[in-house]
N, C-alpha and C. Protein backbone atom coordinates (compact mmCIF):
# COMPACT_ATOMS: atom_id res chain seq x y z
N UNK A 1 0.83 -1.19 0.00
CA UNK A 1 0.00 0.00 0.00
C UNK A 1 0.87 1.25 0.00
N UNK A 2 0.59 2.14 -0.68
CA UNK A 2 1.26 3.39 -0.54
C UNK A 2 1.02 4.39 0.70
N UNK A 3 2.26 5.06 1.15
CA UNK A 3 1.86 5.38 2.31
C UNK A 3 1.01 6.54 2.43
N UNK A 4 1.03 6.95 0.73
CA UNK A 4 -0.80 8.19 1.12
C UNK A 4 -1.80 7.83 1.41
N UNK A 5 -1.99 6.74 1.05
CA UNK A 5 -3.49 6.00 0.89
C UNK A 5 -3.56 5.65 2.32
N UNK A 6 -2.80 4.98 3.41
CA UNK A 6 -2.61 4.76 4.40
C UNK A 6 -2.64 5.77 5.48
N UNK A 7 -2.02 6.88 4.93
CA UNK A 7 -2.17 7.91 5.79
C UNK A 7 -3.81 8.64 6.09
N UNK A 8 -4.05 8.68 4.02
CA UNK A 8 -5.43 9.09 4.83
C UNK A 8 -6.33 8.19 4.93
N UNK A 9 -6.12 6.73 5.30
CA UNK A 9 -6.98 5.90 5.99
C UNK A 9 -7.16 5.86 7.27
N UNK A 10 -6.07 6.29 7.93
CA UNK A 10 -5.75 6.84 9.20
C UNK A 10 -6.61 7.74 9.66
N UNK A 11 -6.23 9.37 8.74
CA UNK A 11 -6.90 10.41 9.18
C UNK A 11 -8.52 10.60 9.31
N UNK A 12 -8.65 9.75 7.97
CA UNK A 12 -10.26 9.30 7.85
C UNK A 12 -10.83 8.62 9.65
N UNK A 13 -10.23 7.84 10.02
CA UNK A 13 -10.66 7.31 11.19
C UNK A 13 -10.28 8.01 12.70
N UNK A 14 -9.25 8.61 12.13
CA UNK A 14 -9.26 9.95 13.69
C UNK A 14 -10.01 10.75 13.65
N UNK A 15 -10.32 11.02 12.66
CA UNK A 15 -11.66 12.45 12.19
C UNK A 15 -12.98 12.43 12.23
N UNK A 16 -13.39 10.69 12.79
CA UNK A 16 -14.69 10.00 12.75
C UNK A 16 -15.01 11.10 14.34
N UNK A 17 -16.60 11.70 13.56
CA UNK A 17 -16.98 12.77 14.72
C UNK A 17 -16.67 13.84 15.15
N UNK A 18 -15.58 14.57 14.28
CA UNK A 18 -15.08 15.25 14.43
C UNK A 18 -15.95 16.73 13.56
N UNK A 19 -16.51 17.81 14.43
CA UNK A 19 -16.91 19.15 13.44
C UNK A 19 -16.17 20.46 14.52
N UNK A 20 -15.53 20.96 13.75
CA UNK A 20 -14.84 22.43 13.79
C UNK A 20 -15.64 23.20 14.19
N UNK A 21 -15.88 23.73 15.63
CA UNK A 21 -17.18 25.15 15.84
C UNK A 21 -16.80 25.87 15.03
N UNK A 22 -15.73 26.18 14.64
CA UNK A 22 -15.25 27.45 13.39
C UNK A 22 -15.99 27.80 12.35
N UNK A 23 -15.52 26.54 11.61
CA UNK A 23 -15.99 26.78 10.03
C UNK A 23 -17.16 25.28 9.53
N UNK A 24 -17.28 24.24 10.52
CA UNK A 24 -18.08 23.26 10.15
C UNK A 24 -17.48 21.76 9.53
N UNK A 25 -15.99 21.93 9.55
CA UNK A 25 -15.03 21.08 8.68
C UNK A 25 -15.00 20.12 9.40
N UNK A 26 -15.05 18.44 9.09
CA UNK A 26 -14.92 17.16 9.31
C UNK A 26 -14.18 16.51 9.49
N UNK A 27 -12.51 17.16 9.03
CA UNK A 27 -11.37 16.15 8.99
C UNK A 27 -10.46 16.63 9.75
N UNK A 28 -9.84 15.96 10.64
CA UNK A 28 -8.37 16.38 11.26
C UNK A 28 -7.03 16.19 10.51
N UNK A 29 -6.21 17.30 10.68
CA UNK A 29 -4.91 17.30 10.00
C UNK A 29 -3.83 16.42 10.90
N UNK A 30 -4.31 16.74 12.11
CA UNK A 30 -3.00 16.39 13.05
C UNK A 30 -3.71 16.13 14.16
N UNK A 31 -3.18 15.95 15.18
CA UNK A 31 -3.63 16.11 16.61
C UNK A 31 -2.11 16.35 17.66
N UNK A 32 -2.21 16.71 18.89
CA UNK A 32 -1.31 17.03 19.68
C UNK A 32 -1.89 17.32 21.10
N UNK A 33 -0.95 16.92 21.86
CA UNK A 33 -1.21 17.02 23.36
C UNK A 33 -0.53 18.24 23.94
N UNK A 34 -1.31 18.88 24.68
CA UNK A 34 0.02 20.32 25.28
C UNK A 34 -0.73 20.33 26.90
N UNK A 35 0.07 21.05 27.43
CA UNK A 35 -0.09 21.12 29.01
C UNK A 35 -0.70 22.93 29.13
N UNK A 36 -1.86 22.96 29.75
CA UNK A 36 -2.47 23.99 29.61
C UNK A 36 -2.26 24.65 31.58
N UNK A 37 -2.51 25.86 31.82
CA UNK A 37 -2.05 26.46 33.06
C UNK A 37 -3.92 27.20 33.11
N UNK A 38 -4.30 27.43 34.57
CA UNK A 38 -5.17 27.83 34.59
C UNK A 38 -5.76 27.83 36.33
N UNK A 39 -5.41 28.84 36.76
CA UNK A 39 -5.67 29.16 38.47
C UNK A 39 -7.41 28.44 38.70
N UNK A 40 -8.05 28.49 37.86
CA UNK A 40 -9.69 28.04 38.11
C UNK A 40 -9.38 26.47 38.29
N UNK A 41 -8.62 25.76 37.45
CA UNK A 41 -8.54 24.65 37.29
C UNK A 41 -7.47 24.02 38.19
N UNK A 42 -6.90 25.10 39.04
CA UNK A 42 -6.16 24.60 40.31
C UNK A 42 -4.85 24.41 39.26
N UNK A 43 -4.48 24.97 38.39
CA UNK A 43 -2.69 24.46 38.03
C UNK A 43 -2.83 24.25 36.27
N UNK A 44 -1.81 23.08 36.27
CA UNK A 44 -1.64 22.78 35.09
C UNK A 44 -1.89 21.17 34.62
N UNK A 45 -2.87 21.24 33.55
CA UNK A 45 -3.36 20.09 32.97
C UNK A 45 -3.27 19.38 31.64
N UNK A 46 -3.64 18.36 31.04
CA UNK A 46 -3.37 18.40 30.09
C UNK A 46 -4.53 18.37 29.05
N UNK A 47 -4.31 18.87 27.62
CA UNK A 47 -5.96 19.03 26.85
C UNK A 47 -4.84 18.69 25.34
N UNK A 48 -5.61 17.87 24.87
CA UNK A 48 -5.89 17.33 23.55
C UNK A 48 -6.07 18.46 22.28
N UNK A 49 -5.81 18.38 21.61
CA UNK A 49 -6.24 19.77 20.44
C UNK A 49 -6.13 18.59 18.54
N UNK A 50 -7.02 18.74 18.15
CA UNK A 50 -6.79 18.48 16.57
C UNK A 50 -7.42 19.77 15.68
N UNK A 51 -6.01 19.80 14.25
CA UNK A 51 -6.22 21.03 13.91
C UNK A 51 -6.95 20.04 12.47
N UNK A 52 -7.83 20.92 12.30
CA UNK A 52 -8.87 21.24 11.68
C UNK A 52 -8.13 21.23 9.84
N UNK A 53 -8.47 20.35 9.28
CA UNK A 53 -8.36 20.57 7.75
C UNK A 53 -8.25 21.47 7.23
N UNK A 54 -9.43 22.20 7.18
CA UNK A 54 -9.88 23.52 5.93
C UNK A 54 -9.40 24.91 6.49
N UNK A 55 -9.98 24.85 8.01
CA UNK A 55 -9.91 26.12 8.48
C UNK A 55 -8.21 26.04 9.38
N UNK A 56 -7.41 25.30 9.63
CA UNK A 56 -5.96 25.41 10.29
C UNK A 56 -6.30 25.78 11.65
N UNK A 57 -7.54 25.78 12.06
CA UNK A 57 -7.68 25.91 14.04
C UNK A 57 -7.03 24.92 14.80
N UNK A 58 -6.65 25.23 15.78
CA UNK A 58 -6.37 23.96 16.66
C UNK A 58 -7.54 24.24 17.71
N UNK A 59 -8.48 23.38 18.31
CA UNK A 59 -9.52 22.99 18.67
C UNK A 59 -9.08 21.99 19.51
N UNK A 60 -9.50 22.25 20.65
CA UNK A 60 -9.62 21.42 21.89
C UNK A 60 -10.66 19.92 21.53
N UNK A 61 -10.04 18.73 21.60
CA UNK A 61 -10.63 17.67 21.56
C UNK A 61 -12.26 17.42 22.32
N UNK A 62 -12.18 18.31 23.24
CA UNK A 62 -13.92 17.79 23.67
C UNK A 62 -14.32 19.08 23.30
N UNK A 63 -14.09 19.76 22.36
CA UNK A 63 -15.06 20.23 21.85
C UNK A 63 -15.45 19.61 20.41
N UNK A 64 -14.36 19.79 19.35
CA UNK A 64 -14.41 19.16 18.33
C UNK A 64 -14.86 17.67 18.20
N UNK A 65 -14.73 17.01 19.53
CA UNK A 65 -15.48 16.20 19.03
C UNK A 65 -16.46 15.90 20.19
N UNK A 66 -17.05 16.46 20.73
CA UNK A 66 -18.43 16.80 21.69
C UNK A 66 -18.59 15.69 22.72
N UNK A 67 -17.00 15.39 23.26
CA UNK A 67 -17.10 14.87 24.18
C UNK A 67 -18.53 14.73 25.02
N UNK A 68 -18.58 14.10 26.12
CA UNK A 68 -19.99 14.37 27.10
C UNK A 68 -20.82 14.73 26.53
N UNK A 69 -21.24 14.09 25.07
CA UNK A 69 -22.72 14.31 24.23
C UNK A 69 -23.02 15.49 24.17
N UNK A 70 -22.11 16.75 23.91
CA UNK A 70 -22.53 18.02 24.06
C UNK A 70 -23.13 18.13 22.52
N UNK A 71 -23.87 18.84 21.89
CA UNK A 71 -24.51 19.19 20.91
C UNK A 71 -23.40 19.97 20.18
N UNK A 72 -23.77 20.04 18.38
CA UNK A 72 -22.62 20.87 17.81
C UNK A 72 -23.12 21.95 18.23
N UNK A 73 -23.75 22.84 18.62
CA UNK A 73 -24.40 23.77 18.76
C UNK A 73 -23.69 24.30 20.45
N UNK A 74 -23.94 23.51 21.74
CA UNK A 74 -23.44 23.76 22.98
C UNK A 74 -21.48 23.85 22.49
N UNK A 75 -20.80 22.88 21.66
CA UNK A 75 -20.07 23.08 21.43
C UNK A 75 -19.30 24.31 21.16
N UNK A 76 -19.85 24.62 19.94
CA UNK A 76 -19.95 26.10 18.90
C UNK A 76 -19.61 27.14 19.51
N UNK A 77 -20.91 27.02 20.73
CA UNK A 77 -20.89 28.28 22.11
C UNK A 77 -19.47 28.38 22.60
N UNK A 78 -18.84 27.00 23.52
CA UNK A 78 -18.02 27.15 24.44
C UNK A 78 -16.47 27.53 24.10
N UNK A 79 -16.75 27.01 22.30
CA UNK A 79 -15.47 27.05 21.42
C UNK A 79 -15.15 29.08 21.62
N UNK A 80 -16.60 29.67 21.21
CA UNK A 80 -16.81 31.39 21.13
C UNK A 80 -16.42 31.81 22.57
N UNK A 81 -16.84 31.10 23.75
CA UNK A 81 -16.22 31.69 24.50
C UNK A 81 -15.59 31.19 25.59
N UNK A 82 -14.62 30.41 24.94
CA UNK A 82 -13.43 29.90 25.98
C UNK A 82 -12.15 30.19 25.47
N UNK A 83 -12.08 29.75 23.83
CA UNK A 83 -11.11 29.53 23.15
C UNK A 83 -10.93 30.02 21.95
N UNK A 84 -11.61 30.74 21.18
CA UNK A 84 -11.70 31.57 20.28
C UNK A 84 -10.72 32.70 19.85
N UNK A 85 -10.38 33.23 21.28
CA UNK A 85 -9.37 34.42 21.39
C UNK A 85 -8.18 33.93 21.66
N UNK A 86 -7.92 32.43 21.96
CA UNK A 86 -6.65 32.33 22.37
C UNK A 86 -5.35 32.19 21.37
């Protein structure tokens, strides 16, 4: 198998459930783990992010993909105002 075809057999299946509050886009480019800081959250944690195909966002994993059955819609919201500006 060639390793494009493989690759995006891959991406195809990381991207299962996946919508962008941004722009509405379906596929992940990448994904990555980073350690986030935050006095509400008592310190420093870690959060998931996959960037987004079309639009190049990096998007927090429970939103993009609506972890805890959140709606694309409750999503959409928390994306506008948690992470939007960052």
């Amino acid at each position: 198998m060639p390793y494009s075809f493989r690759t995006n057999v891959l991406l195809s299946e990381i991207s299962k459930g996946f919508k962008c509050p941004k722009c509405g886009g379906k596929s992940v480019a990448f994904q990555k783990l980073a350690t986030c800081s935050s006095p509400e959250r008592g310190g420093e944690f870690p959060i998931h992010f996959s960037t987004c195909t079309e639009c190049k966002s990096e998007i927090p994993d429970h939103i993009g993909f609506r972890w805890g059955k959140s709606t694309v819609a409750q999503a959409k919201k928390e994306w506008e105002e948690e992470f939007k500006n960052d």
